[in-house]
PDB file of N, CA and C in Angstrom:
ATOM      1  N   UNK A   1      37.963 -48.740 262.823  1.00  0.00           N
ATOM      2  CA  UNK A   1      37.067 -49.154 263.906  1.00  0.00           C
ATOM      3  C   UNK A   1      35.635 -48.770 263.553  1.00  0.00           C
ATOM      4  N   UNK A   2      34.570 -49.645 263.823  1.00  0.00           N
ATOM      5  CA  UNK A   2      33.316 -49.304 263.411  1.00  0.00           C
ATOM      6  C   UNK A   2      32.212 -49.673 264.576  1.00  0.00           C
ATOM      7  N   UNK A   3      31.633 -49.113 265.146  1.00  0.00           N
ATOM      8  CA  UNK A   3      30.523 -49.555 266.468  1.00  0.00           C
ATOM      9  C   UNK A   3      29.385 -49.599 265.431  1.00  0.00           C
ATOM     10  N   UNK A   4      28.482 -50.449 266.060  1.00  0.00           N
ATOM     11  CA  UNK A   4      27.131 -50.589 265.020  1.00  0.00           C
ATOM     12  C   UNK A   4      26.300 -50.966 266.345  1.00  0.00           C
ATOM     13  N   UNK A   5      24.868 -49.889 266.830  1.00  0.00           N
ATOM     14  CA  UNK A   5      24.654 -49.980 267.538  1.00  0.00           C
ATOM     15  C   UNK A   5      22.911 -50.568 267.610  1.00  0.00           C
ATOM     16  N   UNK A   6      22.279 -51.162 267.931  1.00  0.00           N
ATOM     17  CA  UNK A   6      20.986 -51.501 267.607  1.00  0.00           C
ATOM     18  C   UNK A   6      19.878 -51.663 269.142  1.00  0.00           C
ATOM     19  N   UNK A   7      18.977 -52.448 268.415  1.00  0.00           N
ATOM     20  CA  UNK A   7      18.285 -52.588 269.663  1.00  0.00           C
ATOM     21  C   UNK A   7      16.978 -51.518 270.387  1.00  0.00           C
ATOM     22  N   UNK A   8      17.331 -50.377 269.350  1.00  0.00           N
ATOM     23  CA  UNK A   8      16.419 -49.428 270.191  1.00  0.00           C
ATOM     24  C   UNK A   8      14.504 -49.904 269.249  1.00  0.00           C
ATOM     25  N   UNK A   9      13.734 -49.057 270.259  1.00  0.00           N
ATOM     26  CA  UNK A   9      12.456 -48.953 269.832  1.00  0.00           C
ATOM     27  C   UNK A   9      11.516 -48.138 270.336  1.00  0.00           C
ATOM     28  N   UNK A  10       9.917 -48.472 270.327  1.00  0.00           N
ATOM     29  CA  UNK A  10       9.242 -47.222 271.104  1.00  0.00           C
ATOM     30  C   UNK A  10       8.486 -48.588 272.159  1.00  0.00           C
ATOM     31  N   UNK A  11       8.156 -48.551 272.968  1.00  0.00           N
ATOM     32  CA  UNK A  11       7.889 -49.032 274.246  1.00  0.00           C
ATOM     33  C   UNK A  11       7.094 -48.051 275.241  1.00  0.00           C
ATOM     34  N   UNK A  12       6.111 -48.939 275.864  1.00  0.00           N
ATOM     35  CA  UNK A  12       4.977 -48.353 276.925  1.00  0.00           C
ATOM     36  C   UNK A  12       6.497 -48.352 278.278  1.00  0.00           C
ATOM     37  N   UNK A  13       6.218 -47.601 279.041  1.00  0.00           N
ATOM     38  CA  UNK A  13       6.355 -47.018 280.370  1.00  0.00           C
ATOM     39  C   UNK A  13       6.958 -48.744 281.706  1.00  0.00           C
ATOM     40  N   UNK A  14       7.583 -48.879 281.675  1.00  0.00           N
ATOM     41  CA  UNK A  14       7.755 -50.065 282.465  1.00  0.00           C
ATOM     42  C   UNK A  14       8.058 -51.330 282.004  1.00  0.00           C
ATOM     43  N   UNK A  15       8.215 -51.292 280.474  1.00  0.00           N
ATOM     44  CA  UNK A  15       8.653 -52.229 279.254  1.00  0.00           C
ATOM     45  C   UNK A  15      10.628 -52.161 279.540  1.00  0.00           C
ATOM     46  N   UNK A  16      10.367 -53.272 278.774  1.00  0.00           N
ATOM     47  CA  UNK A  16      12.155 -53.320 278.833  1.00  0.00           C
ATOM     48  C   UNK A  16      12.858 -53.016 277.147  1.00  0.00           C
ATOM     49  N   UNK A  17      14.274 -53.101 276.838  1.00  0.00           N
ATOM     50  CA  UNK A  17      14.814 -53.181 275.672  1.00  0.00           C
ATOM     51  C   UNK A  17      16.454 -53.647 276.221  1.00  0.00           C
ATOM     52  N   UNK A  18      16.824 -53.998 274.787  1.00  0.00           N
ATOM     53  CA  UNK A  18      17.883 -54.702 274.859  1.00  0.00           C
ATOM     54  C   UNK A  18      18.911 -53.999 274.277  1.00  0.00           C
ATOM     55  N   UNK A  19      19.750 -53.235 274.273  1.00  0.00           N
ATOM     56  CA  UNK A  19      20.552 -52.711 273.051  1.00  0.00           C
ATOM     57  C   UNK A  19      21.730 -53.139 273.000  1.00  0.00           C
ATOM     58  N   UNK A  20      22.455 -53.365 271.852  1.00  0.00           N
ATOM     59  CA  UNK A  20      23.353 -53.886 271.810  1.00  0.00           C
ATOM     60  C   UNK A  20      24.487 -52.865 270.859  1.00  0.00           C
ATOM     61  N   UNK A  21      25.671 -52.925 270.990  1.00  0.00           N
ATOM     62  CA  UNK A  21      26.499 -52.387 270.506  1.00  0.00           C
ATOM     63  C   UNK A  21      27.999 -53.635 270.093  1.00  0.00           C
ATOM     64  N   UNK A  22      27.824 -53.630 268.529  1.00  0.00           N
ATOM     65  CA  UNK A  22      29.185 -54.525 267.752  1.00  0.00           C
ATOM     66  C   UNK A  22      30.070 -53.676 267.379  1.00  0.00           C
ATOM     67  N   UNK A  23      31.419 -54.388 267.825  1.00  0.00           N
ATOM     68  CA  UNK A  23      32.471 -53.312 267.148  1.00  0.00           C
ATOM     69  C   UNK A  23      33.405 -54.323 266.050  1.00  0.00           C
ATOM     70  N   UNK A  24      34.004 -54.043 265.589  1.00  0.00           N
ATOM     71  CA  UNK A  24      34.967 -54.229 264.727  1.00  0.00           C
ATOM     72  C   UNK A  24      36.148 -53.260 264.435  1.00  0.00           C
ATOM     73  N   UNK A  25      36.915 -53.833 263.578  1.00  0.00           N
ATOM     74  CA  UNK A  25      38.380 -53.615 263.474  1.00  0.00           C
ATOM     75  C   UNK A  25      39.148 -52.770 264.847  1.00  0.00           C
ATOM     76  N   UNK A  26      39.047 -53.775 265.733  1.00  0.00           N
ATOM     77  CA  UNK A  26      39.712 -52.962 266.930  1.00  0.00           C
ATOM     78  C   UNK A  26      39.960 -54.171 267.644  1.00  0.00           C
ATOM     79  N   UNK A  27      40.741 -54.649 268.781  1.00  0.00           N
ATOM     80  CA  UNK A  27      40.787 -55.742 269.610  1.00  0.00           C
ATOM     81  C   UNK A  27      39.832 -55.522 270.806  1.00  0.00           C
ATOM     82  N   UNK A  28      39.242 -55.899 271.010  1.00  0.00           N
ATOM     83  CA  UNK A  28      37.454 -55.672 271.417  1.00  0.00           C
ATOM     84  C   UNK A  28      37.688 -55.703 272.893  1.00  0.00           C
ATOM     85  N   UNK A  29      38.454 -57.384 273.210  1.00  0.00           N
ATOM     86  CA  UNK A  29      38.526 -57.740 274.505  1.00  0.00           C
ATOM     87  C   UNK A  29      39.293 -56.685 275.770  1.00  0.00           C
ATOM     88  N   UNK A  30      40.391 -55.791 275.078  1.00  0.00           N
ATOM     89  CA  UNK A  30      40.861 -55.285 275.819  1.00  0.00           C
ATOM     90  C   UNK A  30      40.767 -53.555 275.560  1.00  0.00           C
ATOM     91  N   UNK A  31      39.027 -53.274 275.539  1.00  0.00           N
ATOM     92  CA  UNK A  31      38.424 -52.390 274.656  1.00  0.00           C
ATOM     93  C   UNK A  31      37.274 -51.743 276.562  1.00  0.00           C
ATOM     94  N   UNK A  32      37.395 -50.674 276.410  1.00  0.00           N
ATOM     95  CA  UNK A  32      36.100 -50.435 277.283  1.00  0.00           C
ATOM     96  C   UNK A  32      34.934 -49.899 276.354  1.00  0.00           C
ATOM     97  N   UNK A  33      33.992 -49.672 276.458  1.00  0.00           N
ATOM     98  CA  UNK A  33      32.892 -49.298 275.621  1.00  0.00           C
ATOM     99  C   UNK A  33      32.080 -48.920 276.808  1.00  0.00           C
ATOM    100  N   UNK A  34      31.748 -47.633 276.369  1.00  0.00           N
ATOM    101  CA  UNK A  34      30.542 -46.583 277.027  1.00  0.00           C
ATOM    102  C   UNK A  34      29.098 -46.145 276.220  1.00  0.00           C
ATOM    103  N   UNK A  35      28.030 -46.285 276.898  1.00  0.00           N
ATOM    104  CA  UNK A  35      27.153 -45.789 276.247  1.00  0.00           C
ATOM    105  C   UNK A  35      26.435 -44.615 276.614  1.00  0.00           C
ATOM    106  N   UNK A  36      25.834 -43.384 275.780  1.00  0.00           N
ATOM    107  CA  UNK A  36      25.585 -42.426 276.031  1.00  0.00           C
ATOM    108  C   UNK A  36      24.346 -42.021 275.631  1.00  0.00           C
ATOM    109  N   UNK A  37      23.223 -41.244 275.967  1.00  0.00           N
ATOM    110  CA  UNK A  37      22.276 -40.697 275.234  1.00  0.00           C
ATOM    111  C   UNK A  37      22.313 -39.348 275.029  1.00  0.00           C
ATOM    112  N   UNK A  38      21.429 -39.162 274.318  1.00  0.00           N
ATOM    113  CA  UNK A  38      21.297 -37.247 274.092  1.00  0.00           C
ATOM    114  C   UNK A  38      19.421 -37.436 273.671  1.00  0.00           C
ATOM    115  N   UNK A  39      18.837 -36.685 274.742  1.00  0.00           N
ATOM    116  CA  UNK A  39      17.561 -35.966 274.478  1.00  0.00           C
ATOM    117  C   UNK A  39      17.021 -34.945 273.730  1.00  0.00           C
ATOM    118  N   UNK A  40      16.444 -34.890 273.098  1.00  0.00           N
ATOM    119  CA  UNK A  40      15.818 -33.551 272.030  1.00  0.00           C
ATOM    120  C   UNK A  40      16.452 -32.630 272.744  1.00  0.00           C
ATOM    121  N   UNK A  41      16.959 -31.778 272.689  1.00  0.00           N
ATOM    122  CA  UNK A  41      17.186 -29.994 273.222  1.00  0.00           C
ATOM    123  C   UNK A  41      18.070 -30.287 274.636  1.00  0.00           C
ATOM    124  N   UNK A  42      18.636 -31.416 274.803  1.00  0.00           N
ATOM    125  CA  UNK A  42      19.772 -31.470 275.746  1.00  0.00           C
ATOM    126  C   UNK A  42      21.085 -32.043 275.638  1.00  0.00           C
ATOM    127  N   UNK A  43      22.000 -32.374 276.123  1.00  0.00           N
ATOM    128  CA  UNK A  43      23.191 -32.449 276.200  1.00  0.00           C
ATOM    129  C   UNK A  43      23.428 -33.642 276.212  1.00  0.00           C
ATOM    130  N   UNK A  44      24.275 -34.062 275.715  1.00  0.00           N
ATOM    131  CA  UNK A  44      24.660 -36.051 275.505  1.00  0.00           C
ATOM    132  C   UNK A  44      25.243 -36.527 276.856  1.00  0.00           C
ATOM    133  N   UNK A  45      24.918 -37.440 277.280  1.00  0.00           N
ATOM    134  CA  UNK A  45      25.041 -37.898 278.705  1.00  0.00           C
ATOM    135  C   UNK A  45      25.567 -39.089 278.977  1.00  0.00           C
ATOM    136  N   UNK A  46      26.086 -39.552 279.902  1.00  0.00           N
ATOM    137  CA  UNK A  46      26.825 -41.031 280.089  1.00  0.00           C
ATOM    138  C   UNK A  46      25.686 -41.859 280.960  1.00  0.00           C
ATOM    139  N   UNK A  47      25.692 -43.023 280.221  1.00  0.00           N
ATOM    140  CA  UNK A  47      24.179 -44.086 280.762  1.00  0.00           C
ATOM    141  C   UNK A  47      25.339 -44.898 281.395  1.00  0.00           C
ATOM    142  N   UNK A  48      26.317 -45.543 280.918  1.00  0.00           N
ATOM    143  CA  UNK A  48      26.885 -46.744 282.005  1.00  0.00           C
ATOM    144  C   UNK A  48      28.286 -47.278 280.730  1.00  0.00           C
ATOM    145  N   UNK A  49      29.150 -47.647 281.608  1.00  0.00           N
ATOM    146  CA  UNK A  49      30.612 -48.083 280.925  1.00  0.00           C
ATOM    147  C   UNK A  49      30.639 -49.929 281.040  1.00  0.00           C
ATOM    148  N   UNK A  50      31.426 -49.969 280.832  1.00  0.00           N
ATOM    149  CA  UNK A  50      32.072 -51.458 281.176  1.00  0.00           C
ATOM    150  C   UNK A  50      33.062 -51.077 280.979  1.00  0.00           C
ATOM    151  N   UNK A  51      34.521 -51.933 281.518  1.00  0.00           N
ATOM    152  CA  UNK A  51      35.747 -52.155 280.993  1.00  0.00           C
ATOM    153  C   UNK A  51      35.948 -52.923 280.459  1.00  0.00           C
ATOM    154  N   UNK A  52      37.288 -53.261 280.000  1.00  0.00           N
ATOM    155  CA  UNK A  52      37.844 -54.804 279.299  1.00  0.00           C
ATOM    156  C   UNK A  52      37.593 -55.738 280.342  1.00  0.00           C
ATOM    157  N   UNK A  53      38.043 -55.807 282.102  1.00  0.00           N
ATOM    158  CA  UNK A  53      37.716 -56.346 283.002  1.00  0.00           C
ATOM    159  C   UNK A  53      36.335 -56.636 283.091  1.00  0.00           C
ATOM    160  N   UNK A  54      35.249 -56.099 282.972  1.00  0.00           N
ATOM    161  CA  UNK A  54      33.788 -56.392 283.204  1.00  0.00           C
ATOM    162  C   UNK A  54      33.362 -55.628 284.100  1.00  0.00           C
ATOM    163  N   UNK A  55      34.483 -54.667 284.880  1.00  0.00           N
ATOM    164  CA  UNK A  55      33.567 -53.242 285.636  1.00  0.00           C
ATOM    165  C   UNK A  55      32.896 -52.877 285.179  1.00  0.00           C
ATOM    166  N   UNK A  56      31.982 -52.439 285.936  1.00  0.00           N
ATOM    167  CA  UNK A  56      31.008 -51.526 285.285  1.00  0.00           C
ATOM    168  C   UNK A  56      30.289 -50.158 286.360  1.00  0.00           C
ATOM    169  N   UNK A  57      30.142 -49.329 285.587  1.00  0.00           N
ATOM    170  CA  UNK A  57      29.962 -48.061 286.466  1.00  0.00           C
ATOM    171  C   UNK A  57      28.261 -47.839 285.281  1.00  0.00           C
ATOM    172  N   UNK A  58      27.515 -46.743 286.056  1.00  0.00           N
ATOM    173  CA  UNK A  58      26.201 -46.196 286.058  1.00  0.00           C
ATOM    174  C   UNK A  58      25.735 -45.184 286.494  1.00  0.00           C
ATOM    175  N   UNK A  59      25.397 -43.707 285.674  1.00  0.00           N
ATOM    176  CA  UNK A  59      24.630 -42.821 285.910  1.00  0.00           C
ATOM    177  C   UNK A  59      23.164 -43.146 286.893  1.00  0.00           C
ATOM    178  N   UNK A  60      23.113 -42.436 288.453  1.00  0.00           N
ATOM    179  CA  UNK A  60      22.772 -42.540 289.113  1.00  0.00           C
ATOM    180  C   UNK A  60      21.062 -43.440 288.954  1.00  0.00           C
ATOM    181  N   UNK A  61      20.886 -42.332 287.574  1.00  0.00           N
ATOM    182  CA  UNK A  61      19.236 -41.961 287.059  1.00  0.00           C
ATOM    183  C   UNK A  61      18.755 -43.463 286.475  1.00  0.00           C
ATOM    184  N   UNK A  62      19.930 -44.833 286.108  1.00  0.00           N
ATOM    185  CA  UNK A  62      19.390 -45.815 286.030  1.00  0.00           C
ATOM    186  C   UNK A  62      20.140 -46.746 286.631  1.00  0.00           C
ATOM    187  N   UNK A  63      20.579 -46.655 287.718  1.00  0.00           N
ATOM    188  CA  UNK A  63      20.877 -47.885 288.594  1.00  0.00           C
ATOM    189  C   UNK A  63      20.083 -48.694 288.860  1.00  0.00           C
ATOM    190  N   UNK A  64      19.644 -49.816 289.139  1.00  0.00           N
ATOM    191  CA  UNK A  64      18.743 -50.955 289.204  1.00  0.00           C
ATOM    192  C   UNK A  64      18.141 -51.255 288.659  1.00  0.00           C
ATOM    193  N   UNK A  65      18.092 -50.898 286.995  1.00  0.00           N
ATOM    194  CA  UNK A  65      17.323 -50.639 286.269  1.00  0.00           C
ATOM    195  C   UNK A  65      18.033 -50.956 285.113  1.00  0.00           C
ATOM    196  N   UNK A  66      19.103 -51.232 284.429  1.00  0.00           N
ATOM    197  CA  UNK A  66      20.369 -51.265 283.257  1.00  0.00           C
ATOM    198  C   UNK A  66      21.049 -52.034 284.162  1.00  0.00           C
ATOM    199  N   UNK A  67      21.726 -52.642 282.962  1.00  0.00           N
ATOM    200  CA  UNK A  67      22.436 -53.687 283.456  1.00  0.00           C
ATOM    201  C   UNK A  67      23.243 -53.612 281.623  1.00  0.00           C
ATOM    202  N   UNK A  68      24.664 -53.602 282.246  1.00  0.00           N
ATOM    203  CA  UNK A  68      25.862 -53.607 280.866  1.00  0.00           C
ATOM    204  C   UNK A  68      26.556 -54.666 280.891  1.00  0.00           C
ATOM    205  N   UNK A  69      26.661 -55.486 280.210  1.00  0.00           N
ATOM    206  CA  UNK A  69      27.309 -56.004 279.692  1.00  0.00           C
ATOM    207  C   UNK A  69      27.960 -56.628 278.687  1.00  0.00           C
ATOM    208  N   UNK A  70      29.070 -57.442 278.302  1.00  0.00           N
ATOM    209  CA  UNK A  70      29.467 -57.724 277.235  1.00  0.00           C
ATOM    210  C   UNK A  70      30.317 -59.160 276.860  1.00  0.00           C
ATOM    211  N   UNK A  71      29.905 -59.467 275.492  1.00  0.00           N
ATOM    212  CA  UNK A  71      30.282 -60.648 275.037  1.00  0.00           C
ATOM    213  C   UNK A  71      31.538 -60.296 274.110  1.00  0.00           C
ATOM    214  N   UNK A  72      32.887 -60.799 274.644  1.00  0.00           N
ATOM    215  CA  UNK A  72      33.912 -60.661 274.042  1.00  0.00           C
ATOM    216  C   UNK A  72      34.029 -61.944 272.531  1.00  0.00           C
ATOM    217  N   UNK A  73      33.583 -63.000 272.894  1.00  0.00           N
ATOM    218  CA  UNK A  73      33.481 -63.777 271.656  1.00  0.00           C
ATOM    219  C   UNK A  73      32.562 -63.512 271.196  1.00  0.00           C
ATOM    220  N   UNK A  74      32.094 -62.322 270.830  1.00  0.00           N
ATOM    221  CA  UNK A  74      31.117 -61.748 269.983  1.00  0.00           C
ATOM    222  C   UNK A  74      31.294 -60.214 269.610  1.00  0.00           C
ATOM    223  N   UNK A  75      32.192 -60.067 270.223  1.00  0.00           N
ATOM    224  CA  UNK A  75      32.562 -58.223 269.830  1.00  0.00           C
ATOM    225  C   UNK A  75      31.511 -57.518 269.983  1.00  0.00           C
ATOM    226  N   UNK A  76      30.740 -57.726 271.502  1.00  0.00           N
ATOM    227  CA  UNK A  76      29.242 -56.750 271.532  1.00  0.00           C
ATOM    228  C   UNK A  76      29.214 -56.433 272.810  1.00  0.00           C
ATOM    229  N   UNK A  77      28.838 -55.446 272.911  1.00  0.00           N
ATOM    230  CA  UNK A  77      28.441 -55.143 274.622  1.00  0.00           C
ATOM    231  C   UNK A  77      26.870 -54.914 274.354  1.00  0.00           C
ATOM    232  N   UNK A  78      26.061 -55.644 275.392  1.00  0.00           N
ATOM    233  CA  UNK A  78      24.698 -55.521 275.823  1.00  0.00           C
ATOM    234  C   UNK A  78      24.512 -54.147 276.825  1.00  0.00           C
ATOM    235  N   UNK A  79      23.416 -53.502 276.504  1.00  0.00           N
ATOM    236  CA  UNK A  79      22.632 -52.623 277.478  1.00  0.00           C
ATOM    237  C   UNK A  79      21.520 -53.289 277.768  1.00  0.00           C
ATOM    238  N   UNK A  80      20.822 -53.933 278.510  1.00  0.00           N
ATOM    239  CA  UNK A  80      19.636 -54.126 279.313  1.00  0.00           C
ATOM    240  C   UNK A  80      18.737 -52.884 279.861  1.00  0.00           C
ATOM    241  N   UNK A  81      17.696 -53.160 279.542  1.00  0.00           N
ATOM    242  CA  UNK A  81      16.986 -51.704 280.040  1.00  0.00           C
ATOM    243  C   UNK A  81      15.552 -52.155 280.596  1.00  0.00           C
ATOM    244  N   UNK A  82      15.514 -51.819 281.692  1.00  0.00           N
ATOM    245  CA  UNK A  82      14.335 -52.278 282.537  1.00  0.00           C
ATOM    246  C   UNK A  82      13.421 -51.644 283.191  1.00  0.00           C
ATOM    247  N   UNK A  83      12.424 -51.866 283.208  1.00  0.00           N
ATOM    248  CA  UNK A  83      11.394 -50.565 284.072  1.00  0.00           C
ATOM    249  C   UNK A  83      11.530 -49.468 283.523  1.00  0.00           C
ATOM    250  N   UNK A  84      11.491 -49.297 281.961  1.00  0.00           N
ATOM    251  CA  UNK A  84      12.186 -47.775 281.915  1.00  0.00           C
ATOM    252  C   UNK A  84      11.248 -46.861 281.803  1.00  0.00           C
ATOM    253  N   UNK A  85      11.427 -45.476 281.594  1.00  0.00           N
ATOM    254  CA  UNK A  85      10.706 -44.604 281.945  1.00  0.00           C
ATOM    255  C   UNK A  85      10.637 -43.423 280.988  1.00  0.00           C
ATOM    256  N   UNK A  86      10.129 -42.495 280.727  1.00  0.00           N
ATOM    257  CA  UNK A  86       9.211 -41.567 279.317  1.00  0.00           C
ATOM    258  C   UNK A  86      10.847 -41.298 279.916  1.00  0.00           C
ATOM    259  N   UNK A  87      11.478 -40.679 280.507  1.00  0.00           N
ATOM    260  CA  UNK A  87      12.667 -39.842 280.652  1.00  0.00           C
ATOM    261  C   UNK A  87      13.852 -40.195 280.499  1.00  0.00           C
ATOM    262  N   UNK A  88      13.978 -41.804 280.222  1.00  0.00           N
ATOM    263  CA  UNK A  88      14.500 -42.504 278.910  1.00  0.00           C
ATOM    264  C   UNK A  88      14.645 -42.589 277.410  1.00  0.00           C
ATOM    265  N   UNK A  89      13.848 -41.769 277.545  1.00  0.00           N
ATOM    266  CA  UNK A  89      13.735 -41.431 275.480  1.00  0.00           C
ATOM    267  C   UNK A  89      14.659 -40.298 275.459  1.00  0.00           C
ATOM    268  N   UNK A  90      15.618 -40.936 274.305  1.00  0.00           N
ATOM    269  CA  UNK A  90      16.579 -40.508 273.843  1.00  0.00           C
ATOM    270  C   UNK A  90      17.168 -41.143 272.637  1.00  0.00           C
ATOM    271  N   UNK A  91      18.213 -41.203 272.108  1.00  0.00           N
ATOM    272  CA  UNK A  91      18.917 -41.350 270.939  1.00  0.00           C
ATOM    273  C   UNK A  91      20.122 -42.112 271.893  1.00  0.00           C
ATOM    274  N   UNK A  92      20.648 -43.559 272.051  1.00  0.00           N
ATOM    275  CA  UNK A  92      21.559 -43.677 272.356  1.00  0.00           C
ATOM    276  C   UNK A  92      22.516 -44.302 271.739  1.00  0.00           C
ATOM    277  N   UNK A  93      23.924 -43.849 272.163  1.00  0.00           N
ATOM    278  CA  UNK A  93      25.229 -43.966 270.851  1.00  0.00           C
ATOM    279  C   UNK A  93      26.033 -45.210 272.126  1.00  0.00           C
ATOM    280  N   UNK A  94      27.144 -45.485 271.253  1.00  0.00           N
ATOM    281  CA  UNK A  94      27.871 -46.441 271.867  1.00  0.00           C
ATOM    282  C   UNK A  94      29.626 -46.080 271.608  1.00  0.00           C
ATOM    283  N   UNK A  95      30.380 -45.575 272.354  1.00  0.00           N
ATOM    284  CA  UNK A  95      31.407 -45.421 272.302  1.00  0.00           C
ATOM    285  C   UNK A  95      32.828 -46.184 273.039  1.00  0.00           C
ATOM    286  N   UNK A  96      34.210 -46.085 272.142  1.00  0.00           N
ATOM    287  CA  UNK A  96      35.099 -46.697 272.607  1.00  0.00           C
ATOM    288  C   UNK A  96      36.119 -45.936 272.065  1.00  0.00           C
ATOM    289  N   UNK A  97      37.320 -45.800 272.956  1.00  0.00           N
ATOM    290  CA  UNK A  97      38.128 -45.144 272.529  1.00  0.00           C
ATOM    291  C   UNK A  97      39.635 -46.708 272.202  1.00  0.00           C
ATOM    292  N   UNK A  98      40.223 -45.931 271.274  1.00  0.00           N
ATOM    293  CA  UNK A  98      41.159 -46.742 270.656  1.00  0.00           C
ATOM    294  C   UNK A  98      42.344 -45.859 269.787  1.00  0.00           C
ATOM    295  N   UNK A  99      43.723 -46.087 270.431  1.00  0.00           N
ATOM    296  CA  UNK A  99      44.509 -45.383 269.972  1.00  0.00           C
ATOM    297  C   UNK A  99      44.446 -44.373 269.636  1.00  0.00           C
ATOM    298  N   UNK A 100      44.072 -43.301 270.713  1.00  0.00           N
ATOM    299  CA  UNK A 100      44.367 -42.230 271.255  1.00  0.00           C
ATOM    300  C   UNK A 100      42.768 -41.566 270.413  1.00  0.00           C
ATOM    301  N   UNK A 101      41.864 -42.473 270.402  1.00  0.00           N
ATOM    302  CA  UNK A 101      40.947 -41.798 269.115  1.00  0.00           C
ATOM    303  C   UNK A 101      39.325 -42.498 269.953  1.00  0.00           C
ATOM    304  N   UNK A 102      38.514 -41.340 270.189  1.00  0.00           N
ATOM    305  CA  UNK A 102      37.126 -42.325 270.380  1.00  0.00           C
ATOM    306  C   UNK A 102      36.393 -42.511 269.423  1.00  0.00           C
ATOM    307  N   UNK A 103      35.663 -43.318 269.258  1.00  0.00           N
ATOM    308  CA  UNK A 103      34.941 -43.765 267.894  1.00  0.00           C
ATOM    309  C   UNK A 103      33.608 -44.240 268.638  1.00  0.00           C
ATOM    310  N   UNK A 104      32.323 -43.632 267.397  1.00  0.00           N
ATOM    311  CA  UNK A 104      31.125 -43.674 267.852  1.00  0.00           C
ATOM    312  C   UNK A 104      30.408 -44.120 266.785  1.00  0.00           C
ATOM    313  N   UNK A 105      29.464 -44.862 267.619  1.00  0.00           N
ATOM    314  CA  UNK A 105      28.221 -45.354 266.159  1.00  0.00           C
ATOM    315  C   UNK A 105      27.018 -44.682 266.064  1.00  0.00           C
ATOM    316  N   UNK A 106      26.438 -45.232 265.190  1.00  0.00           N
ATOM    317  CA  UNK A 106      25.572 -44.239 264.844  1.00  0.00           C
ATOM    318  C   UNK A 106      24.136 -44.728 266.005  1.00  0.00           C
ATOM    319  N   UNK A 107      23.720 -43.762 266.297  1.00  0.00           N
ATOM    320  CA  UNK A 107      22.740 -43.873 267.787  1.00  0.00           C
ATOM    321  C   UNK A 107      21.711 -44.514 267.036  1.00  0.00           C
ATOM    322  N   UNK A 108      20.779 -45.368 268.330  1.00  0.00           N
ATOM    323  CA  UNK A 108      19.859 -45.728 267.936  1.00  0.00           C
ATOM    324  C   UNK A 108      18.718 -45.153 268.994  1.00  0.00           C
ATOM    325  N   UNK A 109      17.256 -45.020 268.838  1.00  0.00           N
ATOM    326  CA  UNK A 109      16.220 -44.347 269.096  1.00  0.00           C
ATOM    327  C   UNK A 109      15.750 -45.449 269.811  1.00  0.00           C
ATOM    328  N   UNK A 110      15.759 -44.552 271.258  1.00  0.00           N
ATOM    329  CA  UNK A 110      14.444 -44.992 272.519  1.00  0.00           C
ATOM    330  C   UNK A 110      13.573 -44.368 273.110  1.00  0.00           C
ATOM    331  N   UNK A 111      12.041 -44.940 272.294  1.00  0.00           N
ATOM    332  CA  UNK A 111      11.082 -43.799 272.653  1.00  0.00           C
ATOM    333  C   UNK A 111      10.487 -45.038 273.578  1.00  0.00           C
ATOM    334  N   UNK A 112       9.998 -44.308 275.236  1.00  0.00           N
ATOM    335  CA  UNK A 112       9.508 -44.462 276.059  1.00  0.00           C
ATOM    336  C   UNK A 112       7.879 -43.817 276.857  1.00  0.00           C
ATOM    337  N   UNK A 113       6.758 -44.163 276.201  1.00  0.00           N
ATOM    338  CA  UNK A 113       5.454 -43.213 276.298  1.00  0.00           C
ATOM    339  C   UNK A 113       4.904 -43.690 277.942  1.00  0.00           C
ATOM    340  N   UNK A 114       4.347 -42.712 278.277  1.00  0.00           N
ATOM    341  CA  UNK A 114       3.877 -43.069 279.033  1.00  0.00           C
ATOM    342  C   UNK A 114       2.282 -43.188 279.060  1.00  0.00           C
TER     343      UNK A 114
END
């Protein structure tokens, strides 16, 4: 299984980004995928899930603001990121667990200035 996660950049204060996360060697469709950040000198955190269904759940700190979703004939889940804010910069990874195993890609960088 391999996540390959992209999309990140540095962005003014109220700018948007797109990130995207591809997986492979895994059956995708019936796959949930979570994405997470970690800040310089803090603790890795949960930004928002999807399921195989298309639920989707969200850390309080960007509700109305992110938007997850995902393209199964494409093996990708989208992060949308909107209005975001300096307290958005972070490193974010993309995870899925698969046979009894979670698997993570390698994070990509969102710097947010204000």
């Amino acid at each position: 299984v391999q996540l390959q996660a992209s999309g990140g950049g540095s962005v003014q204060a109220g700018e948007s980004l797109r990130l995207s996360c591809q997986a492979s060697g895994m059956i995708f469709s019936i796959s949930g995928i979570t994405w997470y950040r970690q800040a310089p000198g803090k603790q890795r955190e949960f930004v928002a899930a999807i399921t195989s269904g298309g639920g989707t759940n969200y850390v309080n700190s960007v509700k109305g603001r992110f938007t997850i979703s995902r393209d199964n004939a494409k093996n990708s889940v989208n992060l949308h990121m909107n209005s975001l804010k300096p307290e958005d910069t972070a490193v974010y990874y993309c995870s899925a667990p698969w046979y009894g195993h979670t698997y993570w890609g390698k994070g990509t960088q969102v710097t947010v200035s204000s």
